[in-house]
Protein backbone atom coordinates (compact mmCIF):
# COMPACT_ATOMS: atom_id res chain seq x y z
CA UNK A 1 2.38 -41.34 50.00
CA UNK A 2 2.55 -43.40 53.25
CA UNK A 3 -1.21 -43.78 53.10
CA UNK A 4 -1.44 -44.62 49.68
CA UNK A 5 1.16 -47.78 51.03
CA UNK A 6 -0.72 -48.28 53.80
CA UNK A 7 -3.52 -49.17 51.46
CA UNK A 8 -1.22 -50.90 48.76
CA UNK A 9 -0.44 -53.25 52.04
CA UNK A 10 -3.74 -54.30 53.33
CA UNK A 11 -4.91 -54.97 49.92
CA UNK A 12 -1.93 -57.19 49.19
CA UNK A 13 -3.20 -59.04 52.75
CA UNK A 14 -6.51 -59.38 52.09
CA UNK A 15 -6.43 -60.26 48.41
CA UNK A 16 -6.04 -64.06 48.56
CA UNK A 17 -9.50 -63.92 51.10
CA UNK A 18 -11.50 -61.63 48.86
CA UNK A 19 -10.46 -63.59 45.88
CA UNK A 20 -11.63 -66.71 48.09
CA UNK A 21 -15.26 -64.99 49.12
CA UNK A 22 -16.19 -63.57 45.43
CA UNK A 23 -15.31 -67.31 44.43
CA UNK A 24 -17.53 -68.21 46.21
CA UNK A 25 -20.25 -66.12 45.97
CA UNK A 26 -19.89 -66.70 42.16
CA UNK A 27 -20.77 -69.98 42.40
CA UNK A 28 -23.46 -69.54 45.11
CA UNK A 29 -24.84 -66.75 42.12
CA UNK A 30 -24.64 -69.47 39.64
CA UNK A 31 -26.52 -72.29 41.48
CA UNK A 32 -29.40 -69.83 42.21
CA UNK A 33 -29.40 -68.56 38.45
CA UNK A 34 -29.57 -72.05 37.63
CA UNK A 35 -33.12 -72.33 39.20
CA UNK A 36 -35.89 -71.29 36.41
CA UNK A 37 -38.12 -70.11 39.66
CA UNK A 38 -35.15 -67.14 41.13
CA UNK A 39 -34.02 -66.50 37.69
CA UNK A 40 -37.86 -65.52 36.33
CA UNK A 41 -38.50 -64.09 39.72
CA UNK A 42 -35.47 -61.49 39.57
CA UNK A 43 -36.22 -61.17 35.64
CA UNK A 44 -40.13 -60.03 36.33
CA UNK A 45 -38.91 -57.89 39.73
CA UNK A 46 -35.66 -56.50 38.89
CA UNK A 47 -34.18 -56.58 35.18
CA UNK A 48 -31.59 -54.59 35.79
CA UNK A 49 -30.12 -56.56 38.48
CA UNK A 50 -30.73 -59.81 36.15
CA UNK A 51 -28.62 -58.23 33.66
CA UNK A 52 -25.68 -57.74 36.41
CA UNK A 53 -25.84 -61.20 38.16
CA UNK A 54 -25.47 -62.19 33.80
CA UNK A 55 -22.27 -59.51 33.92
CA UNK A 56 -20.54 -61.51 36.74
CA UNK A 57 -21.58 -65.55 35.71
CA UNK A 58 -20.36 -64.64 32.51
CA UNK A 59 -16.70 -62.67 33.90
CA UNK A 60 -13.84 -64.65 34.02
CA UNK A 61 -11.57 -61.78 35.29
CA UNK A 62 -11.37 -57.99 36.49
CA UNK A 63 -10.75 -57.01 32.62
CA UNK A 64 -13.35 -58.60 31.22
CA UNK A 65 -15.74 -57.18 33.59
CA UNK A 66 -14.57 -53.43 32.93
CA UNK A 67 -14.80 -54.92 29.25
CA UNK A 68 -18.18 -56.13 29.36
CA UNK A 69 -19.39 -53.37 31.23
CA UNK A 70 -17.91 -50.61 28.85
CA UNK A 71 -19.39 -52.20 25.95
CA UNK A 72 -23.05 -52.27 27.32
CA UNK A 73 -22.56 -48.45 28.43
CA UNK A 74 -21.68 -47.88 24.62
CA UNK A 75 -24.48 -50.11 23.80
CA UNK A 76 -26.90 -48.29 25.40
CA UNK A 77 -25.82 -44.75 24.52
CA UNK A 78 -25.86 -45.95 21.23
CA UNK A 79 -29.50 -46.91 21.54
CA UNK A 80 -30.55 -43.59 23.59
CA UNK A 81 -28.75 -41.54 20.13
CA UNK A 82 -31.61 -40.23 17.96
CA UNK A 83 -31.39 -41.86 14.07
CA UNK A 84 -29.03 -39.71 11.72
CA UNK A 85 -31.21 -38.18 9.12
């Protein structure tokens, strides 16, 4: 129990400077997605991580994103599921 408050504690400390960084690094994500060169680049090279940097432009809080990234795990199970005959 103490180290589970121990833990409770330095999150509550560091929470207002991790908010601050992925802030941040949100927009910094944004401005490069914004060029047509990075975003093709990263489309041709590495879809998959495309389709994340989409998952946290479009996020506007912790929910969503467990939201967001339920439904595309649904999504594609749905797609892997052979046709009902």
């Amino acid at each position: 129990m103490s180290q589970v408050q121990e833990k409770y504690k330095h999150a509550e400390e560091n929470y207002g400077s991790e908010l601050l960084n992925l802030v941040v690094a949100k927009g910094y994500l944004k401005k490069l997605m914004e060029n047509e060169a990075v975003r093709s680049y990263v489309g041709r090279h590495a879809p998959e991580i495309l389709e994340q940097f989409e998952l946290v432009l479009n996020t506007v809080s912790m929910e969503e994103a467990i939201e967001q990234t339920e439904r595309a795990d649904g999504d594609e199970a749905t797609a892997r599921r052979p046709p009902l005959e």
